[in-house]
N, C-alpha and C. Protein backbone atom coordinates (compact mmCIF):
# COMPACT_ATOMS: atom_id res chain seq x y z
N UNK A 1 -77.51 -50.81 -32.40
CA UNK A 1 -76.42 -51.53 -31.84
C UNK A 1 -75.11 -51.13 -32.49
N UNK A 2 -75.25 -50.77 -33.69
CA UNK A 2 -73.72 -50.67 -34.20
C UNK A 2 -73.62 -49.25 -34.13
N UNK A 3 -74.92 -48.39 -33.54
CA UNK A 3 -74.25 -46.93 -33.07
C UNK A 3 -73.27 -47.10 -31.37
N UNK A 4 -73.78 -48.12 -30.75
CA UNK A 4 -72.96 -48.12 -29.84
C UNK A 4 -71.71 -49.06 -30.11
N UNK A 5 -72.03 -49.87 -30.66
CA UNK A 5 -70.72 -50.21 -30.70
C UNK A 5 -69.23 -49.25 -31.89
N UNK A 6 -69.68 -48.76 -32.69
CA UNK A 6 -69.18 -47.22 -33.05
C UNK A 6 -69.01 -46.35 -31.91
N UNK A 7 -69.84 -45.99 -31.02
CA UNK A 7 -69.09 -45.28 -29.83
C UNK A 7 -68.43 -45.72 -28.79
N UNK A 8 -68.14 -47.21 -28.82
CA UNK A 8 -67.92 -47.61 -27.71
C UNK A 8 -66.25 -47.65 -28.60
N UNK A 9 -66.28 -48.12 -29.56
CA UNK A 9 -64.80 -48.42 -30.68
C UNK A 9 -63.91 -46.66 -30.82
N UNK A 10 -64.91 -45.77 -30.82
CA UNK A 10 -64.24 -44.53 -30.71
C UNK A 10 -63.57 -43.87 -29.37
N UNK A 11 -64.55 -44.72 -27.76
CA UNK A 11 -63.94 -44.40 -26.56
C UNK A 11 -62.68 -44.92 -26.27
N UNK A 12 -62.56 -45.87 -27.43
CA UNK A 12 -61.50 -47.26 -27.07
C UNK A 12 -60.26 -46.12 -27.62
N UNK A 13 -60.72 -45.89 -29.02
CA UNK A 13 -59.10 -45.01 -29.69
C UNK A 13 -59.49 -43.85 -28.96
N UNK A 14 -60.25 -42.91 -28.31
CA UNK A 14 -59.83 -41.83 -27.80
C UNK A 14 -58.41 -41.81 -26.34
N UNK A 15 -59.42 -43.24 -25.86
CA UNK A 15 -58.28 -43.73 -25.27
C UNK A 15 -57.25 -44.03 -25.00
N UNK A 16 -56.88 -44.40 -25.94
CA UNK A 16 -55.52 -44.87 -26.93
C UNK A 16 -54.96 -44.14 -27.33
N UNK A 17 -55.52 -42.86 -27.65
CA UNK A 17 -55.16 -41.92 -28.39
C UNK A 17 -54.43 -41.09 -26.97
N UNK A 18 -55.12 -41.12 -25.97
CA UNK A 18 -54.60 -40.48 -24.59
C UNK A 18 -53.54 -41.14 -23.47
N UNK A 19 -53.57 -42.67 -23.41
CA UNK A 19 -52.37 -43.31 -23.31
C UNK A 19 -51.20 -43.54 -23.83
N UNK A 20 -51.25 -42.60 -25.15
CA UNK A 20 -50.25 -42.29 -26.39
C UNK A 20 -49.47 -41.47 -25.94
N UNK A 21 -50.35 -40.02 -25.94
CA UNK A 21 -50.37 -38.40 -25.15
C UNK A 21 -49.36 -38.66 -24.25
N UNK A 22 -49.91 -39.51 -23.13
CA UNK A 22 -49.42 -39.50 -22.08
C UNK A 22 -48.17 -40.39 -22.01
N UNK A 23 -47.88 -41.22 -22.80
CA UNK A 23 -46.42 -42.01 -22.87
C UNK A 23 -45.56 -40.85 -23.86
N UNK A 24 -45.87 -40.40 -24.85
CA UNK A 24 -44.97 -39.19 -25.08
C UNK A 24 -44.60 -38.47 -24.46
N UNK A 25 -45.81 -37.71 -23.19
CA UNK A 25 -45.47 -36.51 -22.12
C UNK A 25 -44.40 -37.26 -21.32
N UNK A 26 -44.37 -38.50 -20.91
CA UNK A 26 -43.93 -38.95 -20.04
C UNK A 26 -41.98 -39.49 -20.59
N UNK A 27 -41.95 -39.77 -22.12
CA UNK A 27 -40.51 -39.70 -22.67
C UNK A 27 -39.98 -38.10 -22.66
N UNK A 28 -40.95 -37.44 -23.03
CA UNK A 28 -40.61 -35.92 -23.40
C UNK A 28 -40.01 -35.60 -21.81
N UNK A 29 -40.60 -35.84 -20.62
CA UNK A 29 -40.16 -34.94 -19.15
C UNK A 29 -38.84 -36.20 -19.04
N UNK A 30 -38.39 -37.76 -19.56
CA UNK A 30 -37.46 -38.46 -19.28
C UNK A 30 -36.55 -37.98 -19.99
N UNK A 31 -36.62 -37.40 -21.35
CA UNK A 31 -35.27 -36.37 -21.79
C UNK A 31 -35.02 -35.17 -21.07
N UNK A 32 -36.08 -34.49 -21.10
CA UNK A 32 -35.74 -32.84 -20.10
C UNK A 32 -35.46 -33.14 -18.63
N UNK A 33 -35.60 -34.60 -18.12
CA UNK A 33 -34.83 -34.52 -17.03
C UNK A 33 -33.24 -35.10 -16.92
N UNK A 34 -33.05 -36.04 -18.11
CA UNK A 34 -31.71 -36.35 -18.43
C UNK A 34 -31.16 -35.22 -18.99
N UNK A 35 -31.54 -34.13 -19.81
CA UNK A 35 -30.90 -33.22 -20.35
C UNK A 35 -30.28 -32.49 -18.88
N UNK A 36 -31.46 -32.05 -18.25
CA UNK A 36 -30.92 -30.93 -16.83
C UNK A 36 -30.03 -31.40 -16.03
N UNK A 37 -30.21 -32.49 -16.18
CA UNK A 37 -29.25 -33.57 -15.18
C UNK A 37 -27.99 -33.02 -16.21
N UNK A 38 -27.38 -32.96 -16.76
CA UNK A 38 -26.55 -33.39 -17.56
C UNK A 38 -25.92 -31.88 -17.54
N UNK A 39 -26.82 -30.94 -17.69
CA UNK A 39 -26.67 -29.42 -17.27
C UNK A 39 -25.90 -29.36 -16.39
N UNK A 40 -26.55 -29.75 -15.37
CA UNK A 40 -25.99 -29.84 -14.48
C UNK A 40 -25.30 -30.36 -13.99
N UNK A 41 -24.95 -31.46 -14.31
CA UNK A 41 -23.33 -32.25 -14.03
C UNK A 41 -22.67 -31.00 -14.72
N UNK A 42 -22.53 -30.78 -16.12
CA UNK A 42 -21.37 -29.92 -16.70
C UNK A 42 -20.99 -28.82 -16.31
N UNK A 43 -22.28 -28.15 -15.38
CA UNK A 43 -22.19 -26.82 -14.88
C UNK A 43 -21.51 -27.15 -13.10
N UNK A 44 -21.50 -28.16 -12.41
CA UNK A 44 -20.88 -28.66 -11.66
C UNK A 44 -19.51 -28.74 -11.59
N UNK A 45 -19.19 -29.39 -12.87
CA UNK A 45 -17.80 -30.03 -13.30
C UNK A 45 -17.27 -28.32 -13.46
N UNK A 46 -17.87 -27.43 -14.25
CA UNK A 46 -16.85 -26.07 -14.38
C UNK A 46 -16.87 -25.40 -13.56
N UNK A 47 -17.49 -25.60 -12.65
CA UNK A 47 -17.84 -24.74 -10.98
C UNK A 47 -16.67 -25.52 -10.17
N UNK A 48 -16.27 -26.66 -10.15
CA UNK A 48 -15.53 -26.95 -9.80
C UNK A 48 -14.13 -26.69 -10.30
N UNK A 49 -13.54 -27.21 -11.63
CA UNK A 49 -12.49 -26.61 -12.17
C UNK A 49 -11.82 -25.21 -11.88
N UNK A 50 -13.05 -24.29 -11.75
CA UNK A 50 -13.02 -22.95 -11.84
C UNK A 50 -11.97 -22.30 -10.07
N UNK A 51 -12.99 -23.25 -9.10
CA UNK A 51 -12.52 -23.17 -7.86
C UNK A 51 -11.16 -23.68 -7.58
N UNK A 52 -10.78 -24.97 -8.78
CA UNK A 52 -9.49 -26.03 -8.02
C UNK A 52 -8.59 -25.38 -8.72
N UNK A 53 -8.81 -23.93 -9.76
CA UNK A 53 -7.55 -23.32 -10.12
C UNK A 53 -7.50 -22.16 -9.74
N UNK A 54 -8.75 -21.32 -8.99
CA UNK A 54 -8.67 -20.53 -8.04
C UNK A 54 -7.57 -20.70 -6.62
N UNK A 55 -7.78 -22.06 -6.29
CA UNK A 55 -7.27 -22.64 -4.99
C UNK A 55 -6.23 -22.66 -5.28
N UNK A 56 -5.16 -23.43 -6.04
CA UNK A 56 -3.78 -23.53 -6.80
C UNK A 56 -3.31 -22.23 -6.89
N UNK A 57 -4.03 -21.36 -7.58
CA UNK A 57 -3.36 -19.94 -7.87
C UNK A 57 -3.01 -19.45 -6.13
N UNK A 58 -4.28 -19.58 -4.99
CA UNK A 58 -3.76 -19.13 -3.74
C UNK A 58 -2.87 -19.74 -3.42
N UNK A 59 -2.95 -21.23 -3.75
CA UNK A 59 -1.97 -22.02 -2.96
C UNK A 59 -0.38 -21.88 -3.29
N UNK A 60 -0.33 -21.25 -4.56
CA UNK A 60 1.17 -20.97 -5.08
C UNK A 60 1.67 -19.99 -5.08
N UNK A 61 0.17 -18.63 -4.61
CA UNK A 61 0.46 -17.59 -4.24
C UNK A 61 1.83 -17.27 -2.86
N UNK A 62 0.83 -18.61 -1.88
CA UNK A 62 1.16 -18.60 -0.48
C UNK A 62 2.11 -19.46 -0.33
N UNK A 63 2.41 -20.94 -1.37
CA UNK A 63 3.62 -21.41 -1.13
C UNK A 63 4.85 -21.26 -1.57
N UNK A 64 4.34 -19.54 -2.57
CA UNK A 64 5.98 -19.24 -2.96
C UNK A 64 6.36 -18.29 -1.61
N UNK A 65 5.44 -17.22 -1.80
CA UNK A 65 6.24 -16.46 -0.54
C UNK A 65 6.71 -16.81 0.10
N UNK A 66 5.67 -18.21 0.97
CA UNK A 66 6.67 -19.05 1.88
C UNK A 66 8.18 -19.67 1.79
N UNK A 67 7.93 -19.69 0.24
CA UNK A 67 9.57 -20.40 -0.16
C UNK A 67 10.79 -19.18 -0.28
N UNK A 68 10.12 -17.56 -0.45
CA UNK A 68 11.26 -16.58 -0.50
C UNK A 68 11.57 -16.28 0.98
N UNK A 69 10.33 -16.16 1.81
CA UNK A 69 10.90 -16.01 3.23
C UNK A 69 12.32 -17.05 3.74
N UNK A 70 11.86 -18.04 3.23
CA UNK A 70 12.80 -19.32 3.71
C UNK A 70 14.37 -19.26 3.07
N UNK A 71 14.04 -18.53 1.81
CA UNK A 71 15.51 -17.84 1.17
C UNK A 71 15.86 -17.21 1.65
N UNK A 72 14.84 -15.94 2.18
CA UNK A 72 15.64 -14.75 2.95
C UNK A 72 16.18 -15.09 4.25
N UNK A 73 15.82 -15.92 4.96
CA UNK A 73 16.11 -16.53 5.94
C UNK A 73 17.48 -17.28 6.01
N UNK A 74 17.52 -18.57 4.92
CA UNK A 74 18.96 -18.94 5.00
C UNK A 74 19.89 -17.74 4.65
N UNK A 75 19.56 -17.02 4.04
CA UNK A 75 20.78 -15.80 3.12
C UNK A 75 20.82 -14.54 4.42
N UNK A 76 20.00 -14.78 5.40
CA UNK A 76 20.33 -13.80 6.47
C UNK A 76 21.12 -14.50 7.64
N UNK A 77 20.98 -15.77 7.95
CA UNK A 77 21.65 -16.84 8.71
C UNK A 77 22.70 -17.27 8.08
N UNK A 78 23.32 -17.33 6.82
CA UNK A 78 24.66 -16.94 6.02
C UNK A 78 25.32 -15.73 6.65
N UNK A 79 24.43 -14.56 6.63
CA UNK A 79 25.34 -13.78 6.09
C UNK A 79 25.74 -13.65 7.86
N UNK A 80 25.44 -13.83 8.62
CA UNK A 80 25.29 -13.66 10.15
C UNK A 80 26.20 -14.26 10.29
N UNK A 81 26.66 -15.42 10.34
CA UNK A 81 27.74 -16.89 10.46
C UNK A 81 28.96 -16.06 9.99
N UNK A 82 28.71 -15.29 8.59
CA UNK A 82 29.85 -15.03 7.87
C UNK A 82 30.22 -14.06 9.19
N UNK A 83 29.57 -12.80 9.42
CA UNK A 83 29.93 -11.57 10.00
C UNK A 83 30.53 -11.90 11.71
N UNK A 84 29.96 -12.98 12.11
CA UNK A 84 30.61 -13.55 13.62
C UNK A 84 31.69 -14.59 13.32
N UNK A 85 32.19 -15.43 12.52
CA UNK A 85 33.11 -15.95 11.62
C UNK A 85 34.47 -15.29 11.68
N UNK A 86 34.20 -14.01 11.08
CA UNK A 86 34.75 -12.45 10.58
C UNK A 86 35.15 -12.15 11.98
N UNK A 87 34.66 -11.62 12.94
CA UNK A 87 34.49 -10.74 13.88
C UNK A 87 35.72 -11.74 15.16
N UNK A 88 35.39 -13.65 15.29
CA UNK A 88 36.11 -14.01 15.34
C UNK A 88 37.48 -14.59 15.18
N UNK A 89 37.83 -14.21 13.98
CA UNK A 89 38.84 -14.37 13.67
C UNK A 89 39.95 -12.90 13.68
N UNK A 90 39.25 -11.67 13.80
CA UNK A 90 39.65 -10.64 13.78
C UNK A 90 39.82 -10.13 15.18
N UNK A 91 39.30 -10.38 15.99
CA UNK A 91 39.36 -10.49 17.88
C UNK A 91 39.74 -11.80 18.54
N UNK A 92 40.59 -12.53 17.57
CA UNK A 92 40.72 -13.76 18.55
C UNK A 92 42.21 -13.30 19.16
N UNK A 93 43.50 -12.63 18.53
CA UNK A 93 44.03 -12.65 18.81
C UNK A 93 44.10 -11.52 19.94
N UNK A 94 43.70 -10.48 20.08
CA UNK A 94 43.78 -9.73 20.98
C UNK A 94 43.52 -10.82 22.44
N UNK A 95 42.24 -10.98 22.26
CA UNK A 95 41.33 -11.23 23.22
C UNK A 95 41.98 -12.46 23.98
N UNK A 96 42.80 -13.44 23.33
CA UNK A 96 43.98 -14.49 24.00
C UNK A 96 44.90 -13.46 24.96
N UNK A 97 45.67 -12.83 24.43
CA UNK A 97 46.69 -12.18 24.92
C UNK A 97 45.99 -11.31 26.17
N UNK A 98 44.72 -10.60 26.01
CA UNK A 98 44.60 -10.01 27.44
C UNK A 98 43.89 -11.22 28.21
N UNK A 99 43.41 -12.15 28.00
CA UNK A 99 43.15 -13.37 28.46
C UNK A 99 44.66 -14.14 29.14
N UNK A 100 45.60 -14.10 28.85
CA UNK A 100 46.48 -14.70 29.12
C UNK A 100 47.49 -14.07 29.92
N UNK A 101 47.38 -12.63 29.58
CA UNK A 101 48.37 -11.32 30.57
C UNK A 101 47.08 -11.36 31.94
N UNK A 102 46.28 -11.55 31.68
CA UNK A 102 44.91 -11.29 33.09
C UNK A 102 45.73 -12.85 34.16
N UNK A 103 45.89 -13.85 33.59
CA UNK A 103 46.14 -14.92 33.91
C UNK A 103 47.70 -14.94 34.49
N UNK A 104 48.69 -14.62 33.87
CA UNK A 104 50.11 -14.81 34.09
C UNK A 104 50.49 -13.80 34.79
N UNK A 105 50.09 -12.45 34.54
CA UNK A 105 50.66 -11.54 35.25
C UNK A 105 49.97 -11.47 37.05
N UNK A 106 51.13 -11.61 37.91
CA UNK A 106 50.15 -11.82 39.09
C UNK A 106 50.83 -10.86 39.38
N UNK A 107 50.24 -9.82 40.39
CA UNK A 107 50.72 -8.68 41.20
C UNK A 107 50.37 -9.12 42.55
N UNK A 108 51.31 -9.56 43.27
CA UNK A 108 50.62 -9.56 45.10
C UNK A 108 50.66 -8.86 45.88
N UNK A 109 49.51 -8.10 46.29
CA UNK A 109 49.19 -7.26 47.22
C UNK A 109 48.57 -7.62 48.46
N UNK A 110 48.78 -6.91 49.08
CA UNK A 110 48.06 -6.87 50.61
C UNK A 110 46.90 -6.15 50.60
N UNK A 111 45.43 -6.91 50.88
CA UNK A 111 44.11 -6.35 50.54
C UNK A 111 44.31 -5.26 51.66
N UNK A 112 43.53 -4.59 50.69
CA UNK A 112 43.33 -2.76 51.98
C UNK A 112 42.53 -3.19 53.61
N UNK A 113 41.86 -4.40 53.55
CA UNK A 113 41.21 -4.48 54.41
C UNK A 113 41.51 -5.32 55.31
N UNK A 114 42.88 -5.72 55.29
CA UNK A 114 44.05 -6.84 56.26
C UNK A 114 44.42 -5.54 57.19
N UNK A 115 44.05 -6.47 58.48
CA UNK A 115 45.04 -5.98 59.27
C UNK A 115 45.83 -6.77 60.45
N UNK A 116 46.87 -5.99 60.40
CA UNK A 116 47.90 -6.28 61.12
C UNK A 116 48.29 -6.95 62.50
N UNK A 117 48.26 -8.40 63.37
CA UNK A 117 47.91 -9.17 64.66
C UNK A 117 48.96 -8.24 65.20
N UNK A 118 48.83 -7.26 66.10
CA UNK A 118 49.84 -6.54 67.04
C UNK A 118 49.96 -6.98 68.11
């Protein structure tokens, strides 16, 4: 009797001994899955960073040019204003005077194509 109950006391701690096993295996895979997790958030987080200053660099690539076009633009619409500005003030006076000799000077003629009630 006390050989079985000696083997029955040894099935008990082998037991024990394997519900042990197995609550260690089972903390051991709850760190290596909080660790990977964690991997992987950080490897997330710099995959991201990596892209949102990739994006910025295009985006400032593309919103400066946009901002020199828009320079070259007012500074060509300047200089245009200036040169018709210029151009008017330098042809205004002619352009009155044959405007005004077209107007005052009347010559009356008899169209070539009048003719005469005989």
């Amino acid at each position: 009797m006390t050989s079985q109950s000696q083997g029955i006391q040894q099935l008990l701690q082998a037991e024990k001994r394997a519900k042990d096993k197995l609550e260690e295996a089972k903390k051991r895979k709850g760190k290596r899955l909080k660790q990977a997790k964690e991997e992987a958030i950080a490897e997330i987080d710099h995959y991201r960073l990596q892209r949102e200053k990739e994006f910025r660099n295009k985006q400032t690539n593309v919103m400066g040019s946009q901002g020199n076009l828009s320079t070259k633009i007012e500074e060509q619409t300047t200089e245009t204003i200036r040169n018709l500005s210029s151009s008017y003030h330098k042809n205004m006076e002619s352009m009155m005077k044959k405007l005004l000799s077209t107007i005052c000077d009347i010559n009356p003629e008899v169209h070539p194509n009048f003719r005469h009630a005989v």
